[in-house]
Protein backbone atom coordinates (compact mmCIF):
# COMPACT_ATOMS: atom_id res chain seq x y z
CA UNK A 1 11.09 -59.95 43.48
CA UNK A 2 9.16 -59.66 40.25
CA UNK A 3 8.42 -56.37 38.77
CA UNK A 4 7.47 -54.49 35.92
CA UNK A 5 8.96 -55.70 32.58
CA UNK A 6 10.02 -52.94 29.91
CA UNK A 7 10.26 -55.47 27.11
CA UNK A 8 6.14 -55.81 27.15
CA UNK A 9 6.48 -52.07 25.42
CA UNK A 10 8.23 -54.06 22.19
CA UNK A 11 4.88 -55.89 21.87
CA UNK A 12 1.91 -53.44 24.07
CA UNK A 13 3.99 -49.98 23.48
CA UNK A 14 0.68 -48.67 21.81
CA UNK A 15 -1.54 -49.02 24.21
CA UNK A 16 0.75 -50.25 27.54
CA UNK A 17 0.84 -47.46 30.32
CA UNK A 18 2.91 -47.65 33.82
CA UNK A 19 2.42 -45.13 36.74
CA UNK A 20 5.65 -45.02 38.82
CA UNK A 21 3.45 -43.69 42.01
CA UNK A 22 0.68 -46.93 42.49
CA UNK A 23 3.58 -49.26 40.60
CA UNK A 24 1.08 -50.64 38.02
CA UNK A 25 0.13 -51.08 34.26
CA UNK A 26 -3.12 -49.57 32.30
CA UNK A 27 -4.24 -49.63 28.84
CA UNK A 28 -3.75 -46.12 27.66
CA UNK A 29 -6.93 -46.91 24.75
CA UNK A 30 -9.51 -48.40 27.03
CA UNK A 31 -8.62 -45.58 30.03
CA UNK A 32 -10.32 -43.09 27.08
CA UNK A 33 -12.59 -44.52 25.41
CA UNK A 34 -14.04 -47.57 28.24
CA UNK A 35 -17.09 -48.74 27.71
CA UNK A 36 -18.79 -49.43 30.70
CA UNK A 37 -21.23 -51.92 29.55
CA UNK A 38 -18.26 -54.67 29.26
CA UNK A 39 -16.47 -54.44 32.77
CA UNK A 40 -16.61 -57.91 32.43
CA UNK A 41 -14.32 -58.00 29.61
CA UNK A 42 -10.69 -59.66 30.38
CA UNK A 43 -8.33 -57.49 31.93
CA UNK A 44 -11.02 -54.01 32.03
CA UNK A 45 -11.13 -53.72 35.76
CA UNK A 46 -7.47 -54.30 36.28
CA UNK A 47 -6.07 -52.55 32.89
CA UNK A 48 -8.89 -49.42 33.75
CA UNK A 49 -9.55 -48.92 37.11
CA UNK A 50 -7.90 -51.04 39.15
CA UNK A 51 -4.13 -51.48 37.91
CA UNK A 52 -2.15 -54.86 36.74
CA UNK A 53 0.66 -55.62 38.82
CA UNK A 54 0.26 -59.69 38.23
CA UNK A 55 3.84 -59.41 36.68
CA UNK A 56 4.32 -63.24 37.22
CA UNK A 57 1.29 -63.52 34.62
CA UNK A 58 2.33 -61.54 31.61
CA UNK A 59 0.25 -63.71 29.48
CA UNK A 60 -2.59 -61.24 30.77
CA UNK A 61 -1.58 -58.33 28.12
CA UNK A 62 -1.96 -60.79 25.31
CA UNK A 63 -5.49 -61.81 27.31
CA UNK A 64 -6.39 -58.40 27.46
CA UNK A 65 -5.44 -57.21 23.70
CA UNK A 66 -7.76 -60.44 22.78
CA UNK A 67 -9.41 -61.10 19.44
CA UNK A 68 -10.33 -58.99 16.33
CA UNK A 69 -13.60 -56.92 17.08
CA UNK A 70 -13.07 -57.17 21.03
CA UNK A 71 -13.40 -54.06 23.51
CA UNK A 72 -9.67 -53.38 23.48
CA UNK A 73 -9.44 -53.21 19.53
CA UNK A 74 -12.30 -51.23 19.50
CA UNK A 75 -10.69 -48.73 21.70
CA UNK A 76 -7.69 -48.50 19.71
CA UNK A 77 -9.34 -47.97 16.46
CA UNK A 78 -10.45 -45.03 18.07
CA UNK A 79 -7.94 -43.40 19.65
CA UNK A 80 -5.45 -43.90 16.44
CA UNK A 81 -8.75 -42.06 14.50
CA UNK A 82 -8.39 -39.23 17.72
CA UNK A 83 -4.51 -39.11 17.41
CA UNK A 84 -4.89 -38.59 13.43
CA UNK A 85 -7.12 -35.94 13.48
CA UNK A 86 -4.74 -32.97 14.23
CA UNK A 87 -6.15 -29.62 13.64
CA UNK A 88 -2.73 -27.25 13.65
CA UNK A 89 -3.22 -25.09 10.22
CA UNK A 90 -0.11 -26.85 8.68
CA UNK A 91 -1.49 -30.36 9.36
CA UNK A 92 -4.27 -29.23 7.73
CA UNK A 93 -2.72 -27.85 4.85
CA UNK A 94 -1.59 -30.88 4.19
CA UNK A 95 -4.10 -33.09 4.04
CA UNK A 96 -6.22 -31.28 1.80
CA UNK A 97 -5.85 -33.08 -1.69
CA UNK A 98 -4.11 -31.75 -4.46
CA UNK A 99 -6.77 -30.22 -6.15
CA UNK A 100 -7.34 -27.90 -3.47
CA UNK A 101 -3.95 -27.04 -2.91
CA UNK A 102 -3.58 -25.86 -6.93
CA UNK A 103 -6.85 -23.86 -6.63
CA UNK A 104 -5.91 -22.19 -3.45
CA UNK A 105 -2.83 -21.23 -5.32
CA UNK A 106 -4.46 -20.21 -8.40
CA UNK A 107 -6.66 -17.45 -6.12
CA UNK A 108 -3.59 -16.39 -4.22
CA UNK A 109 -1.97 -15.36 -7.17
CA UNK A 110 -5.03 -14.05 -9.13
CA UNK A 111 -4.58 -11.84 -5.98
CA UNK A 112 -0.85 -10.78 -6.37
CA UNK A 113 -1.52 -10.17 -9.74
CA UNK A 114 -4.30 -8.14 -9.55
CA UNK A 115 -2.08 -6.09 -7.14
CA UNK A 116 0.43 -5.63 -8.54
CA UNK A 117 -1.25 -3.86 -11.66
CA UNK A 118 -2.62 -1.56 -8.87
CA UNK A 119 0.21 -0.77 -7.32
CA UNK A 120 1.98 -0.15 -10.26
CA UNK A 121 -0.84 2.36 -11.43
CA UNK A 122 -0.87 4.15 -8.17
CA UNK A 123 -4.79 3.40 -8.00
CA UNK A 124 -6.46 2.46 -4.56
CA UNK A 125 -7.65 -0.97 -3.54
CA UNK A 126 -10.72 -0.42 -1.41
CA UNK A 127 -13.94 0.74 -2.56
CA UNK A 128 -17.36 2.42 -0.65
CA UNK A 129 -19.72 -0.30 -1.11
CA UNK A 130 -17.49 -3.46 -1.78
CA UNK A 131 -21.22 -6.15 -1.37
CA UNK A 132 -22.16 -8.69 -3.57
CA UNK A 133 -25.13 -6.71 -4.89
CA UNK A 134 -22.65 -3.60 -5.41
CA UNK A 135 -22.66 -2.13 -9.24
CA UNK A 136 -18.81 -1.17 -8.02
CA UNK A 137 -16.84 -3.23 -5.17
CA UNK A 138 -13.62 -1.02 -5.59
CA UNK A 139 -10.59 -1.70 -7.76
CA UNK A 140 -9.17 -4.46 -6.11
CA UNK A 141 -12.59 -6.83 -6.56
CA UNK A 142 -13.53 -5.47 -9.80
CA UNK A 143 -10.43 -6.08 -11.62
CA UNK A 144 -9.95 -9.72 -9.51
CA UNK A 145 -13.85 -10.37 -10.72
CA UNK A 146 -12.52 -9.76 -14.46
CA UNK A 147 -9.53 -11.77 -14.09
CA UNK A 148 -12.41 -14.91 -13.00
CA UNK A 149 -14.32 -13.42 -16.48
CA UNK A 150 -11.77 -14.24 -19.08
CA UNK A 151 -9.16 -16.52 -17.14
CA UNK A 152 -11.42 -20.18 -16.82
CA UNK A 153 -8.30 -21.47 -14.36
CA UNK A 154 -9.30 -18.50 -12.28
CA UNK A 155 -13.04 -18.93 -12.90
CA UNK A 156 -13.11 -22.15 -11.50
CA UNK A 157 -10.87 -21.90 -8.70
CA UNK A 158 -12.85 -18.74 -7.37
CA UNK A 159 -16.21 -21.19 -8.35
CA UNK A 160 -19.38 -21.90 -5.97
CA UNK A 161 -17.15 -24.72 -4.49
CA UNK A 162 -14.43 -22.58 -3.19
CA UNK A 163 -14.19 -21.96 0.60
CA UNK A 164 -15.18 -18.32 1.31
CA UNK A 165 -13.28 -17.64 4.12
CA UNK A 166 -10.25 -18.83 1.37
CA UNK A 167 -10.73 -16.69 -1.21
CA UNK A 168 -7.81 -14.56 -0.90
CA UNK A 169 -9.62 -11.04 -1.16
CA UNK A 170 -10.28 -9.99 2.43
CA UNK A 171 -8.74 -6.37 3.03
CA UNK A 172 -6.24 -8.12 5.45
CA UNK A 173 -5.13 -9.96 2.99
CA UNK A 174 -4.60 -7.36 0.35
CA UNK A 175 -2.55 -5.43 2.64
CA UNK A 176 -0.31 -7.94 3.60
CA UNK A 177 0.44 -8.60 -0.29
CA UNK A 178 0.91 -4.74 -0.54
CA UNK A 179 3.55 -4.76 2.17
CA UNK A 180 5.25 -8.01 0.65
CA UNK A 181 5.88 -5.32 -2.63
CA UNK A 182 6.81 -2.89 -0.36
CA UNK A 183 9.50 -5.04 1.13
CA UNK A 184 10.70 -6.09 -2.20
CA UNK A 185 11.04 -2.92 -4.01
CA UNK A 186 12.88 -1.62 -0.47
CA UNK A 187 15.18 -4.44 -0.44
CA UNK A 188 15.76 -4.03 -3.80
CA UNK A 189 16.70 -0.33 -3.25
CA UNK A 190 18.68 -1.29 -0.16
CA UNK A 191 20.83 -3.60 -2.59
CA UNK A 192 21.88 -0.92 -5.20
CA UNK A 193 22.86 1.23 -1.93
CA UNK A 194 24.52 -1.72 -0.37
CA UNK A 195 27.71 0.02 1.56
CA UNK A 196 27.93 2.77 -0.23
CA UNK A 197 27.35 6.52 0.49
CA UNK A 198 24.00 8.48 -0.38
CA UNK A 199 21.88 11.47 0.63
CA UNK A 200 19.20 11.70 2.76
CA UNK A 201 15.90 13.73 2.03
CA UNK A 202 13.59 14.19 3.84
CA UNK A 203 10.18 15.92 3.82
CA UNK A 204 7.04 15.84 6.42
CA UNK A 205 3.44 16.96 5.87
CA UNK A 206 -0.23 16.23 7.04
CA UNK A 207 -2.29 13.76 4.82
CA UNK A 208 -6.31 13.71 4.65
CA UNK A 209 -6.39 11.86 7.80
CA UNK A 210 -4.54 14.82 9.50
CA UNK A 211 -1.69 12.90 10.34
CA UNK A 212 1.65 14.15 9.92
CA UNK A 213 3.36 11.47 7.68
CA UNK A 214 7.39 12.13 7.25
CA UNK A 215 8.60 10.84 3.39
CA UNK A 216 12.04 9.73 3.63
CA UNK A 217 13.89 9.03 0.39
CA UNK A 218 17.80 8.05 -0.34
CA UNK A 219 19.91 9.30 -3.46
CA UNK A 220 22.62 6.97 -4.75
CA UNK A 221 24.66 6.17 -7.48
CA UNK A 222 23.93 2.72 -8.72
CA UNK A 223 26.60 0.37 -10.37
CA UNK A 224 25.83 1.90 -13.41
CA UNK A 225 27.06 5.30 -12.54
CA UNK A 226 23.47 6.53 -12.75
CA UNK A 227 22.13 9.11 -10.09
CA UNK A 228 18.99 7.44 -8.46
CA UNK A 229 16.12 8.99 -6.40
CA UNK A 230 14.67 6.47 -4.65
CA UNK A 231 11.72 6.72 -2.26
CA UNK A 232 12.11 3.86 0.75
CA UNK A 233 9.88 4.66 3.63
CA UNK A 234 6.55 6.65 5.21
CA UNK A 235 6.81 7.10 8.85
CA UNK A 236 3.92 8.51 10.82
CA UNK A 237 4.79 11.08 13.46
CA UNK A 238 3.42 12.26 16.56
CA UNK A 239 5.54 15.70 16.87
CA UNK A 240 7.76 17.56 14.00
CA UNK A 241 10.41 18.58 16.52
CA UNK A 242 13.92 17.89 15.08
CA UNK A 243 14.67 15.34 18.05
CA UNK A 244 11.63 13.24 17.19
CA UNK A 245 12.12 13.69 13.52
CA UNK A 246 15.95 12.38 14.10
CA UNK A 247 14.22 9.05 16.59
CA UNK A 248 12.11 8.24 13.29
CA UNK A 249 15.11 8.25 11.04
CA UNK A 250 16.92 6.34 13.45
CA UNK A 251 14.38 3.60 13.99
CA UNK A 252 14.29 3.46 9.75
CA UNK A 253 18.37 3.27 9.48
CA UNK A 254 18.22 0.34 12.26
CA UNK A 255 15.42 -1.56 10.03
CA UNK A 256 17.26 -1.60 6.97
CA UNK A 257 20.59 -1.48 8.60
CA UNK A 258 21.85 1.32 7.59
CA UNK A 259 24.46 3.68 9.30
CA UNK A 260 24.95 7.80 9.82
CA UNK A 261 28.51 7.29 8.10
CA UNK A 262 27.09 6.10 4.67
CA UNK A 263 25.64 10.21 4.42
CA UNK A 264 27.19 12.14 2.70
CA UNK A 265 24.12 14.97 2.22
CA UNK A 266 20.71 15.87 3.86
CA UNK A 267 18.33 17.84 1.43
CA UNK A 268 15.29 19.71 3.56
CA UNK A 269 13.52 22.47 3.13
CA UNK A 270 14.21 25.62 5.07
CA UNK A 271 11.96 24.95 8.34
CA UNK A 272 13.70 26.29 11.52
CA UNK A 273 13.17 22.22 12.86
CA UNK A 274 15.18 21.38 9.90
CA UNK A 275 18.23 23.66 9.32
CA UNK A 276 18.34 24.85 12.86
CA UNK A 277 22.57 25.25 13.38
CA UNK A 278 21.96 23.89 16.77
CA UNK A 279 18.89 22.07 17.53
CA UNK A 280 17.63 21.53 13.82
CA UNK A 281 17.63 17.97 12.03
CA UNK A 282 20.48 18.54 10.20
CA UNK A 283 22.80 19.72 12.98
CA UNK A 284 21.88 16.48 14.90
CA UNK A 285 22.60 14.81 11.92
CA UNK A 286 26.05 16.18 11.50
CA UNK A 287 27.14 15.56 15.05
CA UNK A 288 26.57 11.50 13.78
CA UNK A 289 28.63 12.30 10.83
CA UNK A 290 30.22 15.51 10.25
CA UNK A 291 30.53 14.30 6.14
CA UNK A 292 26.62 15.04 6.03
CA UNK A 293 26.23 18.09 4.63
CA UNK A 294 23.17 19.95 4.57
CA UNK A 295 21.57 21.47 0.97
CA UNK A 296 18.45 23.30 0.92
CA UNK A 297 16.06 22.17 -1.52
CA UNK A 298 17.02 24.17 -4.59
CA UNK A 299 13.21 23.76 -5.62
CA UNK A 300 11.97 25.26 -2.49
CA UNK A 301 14.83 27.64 -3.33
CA UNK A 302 13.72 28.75 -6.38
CA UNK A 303 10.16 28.67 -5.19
CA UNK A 304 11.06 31.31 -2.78
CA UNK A 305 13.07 33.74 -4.74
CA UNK A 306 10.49 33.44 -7.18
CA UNK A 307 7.55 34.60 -5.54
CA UNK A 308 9.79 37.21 -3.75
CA UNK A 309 10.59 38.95 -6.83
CA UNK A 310 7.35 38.48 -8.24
CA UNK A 311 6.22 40.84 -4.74
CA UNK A 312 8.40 43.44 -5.45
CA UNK A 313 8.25 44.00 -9.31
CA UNK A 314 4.76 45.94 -9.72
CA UNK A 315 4.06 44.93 -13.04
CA UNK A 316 5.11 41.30 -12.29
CA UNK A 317 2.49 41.39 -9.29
CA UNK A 318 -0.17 43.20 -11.02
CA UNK A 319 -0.13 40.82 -14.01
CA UNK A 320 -0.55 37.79 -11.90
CA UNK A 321 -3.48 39.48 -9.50
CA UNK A 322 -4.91 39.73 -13.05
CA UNK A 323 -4.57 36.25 -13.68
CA UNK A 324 -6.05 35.10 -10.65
CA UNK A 325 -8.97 37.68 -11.68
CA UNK A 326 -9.31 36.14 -14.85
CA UNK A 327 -9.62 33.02 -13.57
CA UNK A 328 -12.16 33.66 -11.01
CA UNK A 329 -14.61 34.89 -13.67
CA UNK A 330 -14.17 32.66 -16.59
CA UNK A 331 -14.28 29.76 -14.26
CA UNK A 332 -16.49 30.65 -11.56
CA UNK A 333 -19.48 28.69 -13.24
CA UNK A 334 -19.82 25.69 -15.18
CA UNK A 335 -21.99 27.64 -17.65
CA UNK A 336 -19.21 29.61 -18.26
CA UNK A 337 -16.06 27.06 -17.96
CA UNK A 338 -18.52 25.40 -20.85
CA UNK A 339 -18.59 28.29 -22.75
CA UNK A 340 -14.96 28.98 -22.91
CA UNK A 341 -14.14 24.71 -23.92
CA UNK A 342 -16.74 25.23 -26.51
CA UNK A 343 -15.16 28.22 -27.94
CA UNK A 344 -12.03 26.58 -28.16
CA UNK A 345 -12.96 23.26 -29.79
CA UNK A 346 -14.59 25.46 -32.77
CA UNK A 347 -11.32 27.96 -33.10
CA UNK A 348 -9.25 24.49 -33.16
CA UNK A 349 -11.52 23.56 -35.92
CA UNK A 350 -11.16 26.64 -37.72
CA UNK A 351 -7.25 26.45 -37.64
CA UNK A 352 -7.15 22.89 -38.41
CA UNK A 353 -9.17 23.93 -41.84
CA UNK A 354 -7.30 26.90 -42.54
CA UNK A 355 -4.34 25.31 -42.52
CA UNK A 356 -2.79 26.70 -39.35
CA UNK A 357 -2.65 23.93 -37.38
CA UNK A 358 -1.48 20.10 -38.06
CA UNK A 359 -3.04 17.14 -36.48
CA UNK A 360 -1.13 14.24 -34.86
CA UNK A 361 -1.17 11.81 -31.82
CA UNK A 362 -1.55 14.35 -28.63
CA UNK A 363 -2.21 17.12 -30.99
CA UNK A 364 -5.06 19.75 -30.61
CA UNK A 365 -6.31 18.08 -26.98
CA UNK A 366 -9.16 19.59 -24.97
CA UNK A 367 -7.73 22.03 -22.60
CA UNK A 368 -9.02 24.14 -19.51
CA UNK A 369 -7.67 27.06 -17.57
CA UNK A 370 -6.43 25.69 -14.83
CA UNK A 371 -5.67 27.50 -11.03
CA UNK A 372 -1.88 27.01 -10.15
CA UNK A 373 -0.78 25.82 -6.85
CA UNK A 374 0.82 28.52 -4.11
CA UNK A 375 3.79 26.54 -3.89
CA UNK A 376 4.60 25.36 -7.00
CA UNK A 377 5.99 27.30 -9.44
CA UNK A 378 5.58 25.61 -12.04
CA UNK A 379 1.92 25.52 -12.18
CA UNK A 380 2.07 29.22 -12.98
CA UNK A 381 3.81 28.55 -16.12
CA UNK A 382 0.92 25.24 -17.00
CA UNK A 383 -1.60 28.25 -16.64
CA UNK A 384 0.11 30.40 -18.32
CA UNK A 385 0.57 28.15 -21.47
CA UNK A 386 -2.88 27.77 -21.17
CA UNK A 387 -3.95 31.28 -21.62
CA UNK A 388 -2.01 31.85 -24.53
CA UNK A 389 -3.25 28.67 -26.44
CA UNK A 390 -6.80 29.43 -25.50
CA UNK A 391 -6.28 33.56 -25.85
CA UNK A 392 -8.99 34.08 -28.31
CA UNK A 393 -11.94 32.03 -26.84
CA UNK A 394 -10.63 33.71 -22.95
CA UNK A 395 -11.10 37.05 -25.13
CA UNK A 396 -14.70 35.82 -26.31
CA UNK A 397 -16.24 34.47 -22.92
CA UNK A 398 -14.96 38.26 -21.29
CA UNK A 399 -16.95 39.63 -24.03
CA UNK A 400 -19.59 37.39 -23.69
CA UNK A 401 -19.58 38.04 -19.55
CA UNK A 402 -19.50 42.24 -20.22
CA UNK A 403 -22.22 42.46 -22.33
CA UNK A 404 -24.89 39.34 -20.98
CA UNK A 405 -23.95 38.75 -17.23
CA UNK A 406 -26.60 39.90 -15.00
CA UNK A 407 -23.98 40.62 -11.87
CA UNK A 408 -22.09 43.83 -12.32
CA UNK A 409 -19.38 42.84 -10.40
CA UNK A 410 -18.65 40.27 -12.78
CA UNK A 411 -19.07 43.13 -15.55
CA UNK A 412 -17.20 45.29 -14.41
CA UNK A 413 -13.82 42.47 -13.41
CA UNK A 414 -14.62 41.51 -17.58
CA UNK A 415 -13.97 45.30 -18.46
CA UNK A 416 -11.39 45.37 -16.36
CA UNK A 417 -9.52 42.32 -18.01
CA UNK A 418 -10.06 43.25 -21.17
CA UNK A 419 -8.59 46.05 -21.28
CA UNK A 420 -5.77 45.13 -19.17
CA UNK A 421 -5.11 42.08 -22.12
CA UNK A 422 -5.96 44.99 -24.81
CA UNK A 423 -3.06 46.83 -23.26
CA UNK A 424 -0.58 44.04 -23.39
CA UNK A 425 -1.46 43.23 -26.71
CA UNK A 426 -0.74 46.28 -27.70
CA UNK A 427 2.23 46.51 -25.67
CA UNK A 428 3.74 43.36 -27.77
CA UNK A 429 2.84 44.72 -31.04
CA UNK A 430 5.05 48.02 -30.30
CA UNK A 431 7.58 46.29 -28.97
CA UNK A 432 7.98 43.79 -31.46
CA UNK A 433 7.53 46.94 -34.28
């Protein structure tokens, strides 16, 4: 009994179809793309709609393919164009000619580059208005716009001719170049640490958005012997209890593979959630590893003790409510924070002529009174250098303030503060005598 031949697909495999359920051959090419206005054609009824099962004729494939230009080659012009014309993003890719390929390239890493400077100045990306019309886009498009200014490689590839939906600058796209840094610089940081033991800090606060963001950074010795600070992660957190704090670090330690053995230390401040001796963040971290010991932050520390004995030394207290006097009226109006820079620029003046001063590279800079922060120290002592270098023309705006302001409050603080100053002046002079 005759029956289909699987040799014809050495000769027809391009086009030759056969269905095991009705037992018979079709043309694969002519099935899609029949035209019905040549049913009369050799072999369309039987190779379309009918079947071929005439297996004692096989001469009818050969009938059926027929000349150059006929139905059938028609067909399969048409469905190689269909099969060629794959859309997948890679396919695509690689098509497109070489020329495109170099100038998507060139944009890409206009892109990088432009981040990277940002990054590495700390400045942000995004701006308000970021439209074509916009006298400022933001950081990101203004410096990437300059690059295109002086760079003609750049220039060109970011031309009229460039795709727009391909020009590398959508904010998608600059965040996923800002986490590829990220990554880097981690893994980097993760690679000094390698196996070795560090100590884990960590420190949680709200930002602008009023989300409570937890900073967790490692300290290490590096190959080199040198003590490194390294910052490797902001994780955003729903609750500051100690048990959600310690599922953050967790999930962290599991990304970059790290384990509870390799601490040695845990640095926190002195929150009940973080020192607690049985519930707190550290004590959940020493029942991982018992090695981790916990520090207080000697900033924090000092911070504390600080301002305590500040509280309880009366003249200590009283000079500082006097510099937060002070700084109320000199700077509680432009008119008079004017005043005071004005007064200072001239006595620099006068100094540098008279010889008291000397000028150099960072020398003699403008300088303003500035309020320090509750919790950091050492912004007292910024202020405080202030004040002495810009004594006199602070002396001159009180003066100014006593005898002109029109609100006696303000008139009578100025009194107040000068002679307060008068006071210690003369308190400096007898004890220097």
């Amino acid at each position: 009994r005759r029956r289909f031949n699987p040799e014809w697909y050495k000769d027809h495999g391009s086009w030759l179809e056969y269905s095991e359920e009705k037992k018979k051959a079709y043309c694969f090419c002519c099935f899609l793309f029949r035209d019905r206005s040549h049913k009369k054609e050799a072999g369309y009824e039987a190779f379309v709609l009918n079947g071929w099962d005439t297996w004692s004729i096989p001469t009818r494939l050969k009938d059926h393919v027929g000349e150059p230009g006929s139905v059938h080659d028609q067909a399969m012009k048409k469905c190689t164009a269909l099969l060629k014309r794959d859309q997948h993003i890679d396919v695509a890719m690689q098509v497109h000619d070489q020329a495109s390929k170099v100038a998507y390239f060139t944009r890409l890493n206009a892109s990088i580059d432009t981040a990277r400077l940002l990054l590495k100045q700390g400045l942000p990306f995004r701006g308000h208005d970021e439209s074509k019309n916009s006298h400022n886009k933001g950081n990101f498009l203004e410096v990437r716009d300059f690059l295109a200014e002086h760079d003609p490689v750049v220039g060109k590839a970011m031309g009229k001719d460039a795709a727009q939906n391909a020009l590398m600058v959508a904010p998608q796209v600059q965040k996923d170049i800002s986490e590829g840094f990220a990554h880097v610089i981690v893994q980097s940081i993760l690679k000094e640490v390698h196996n070795n033991v560090f100590c884990l800090l960590v420190d949680e606060s709200r930002d602008v958005s009023c989300k409570e963001q937890m900073a967790v950074a490692l300290r290490y010795v590096d190959s080199s012997g040198d003590s490194k600070e390294s910052f490797v992660g902001l994780v955003h957190v729903k609750e500051t209890t100690s048990s959600y704090l310690k599922s953050s670090i967790d999930s962290l330690f599991a990304k970059y593979k790290l384990s509870y053995n390799q601490v040695r230390g845990q640095g926190y401040d002195g929150a009940s959630n973080m020192r607690g001796e049985f519930n707190g963040l550290k004590s959940l971290i020493m029942r991982e590893s018992s090695t981790a010991y916990y520090v207080h932050c000697f900033a924090h520390q000092l911070q504390l003790v600080v301002v305590a004995v500040v509280r309880k030394h009366k003249g200590v207290s009283n000079f500082f409510s006097m510099i937060s006097t002070l700084l109320n009226v000199v700077g509680g109006s432009s008119k008079r924070r004017d005043m005071i820079r004005d007064i200072n620029l001239e006595e620099i003046s006068r100094a540098l002529g008279c010889g008291q001063l000397t000028t150099g590279t960072g020398l003699n800079q403008e300088q303003c009174l500035q309020r320090p922060g509750d919790t950091r120290w050492g912004s007292h002592a910024k202020t405080l250098k202030s004040l002495v270098a810009m004594f006199r023309s602070v002396i001159k705006v009180l003066e100014f303030v006593e005898e002109e302001d029109t609100d006696r409050t303000n008139r009578d603080q100025a009194i107040g503060l000068l002679m307060y100053f008068q006071s210690l002046t003369l308190s400096s002079i007898c004890i220097s005598c």
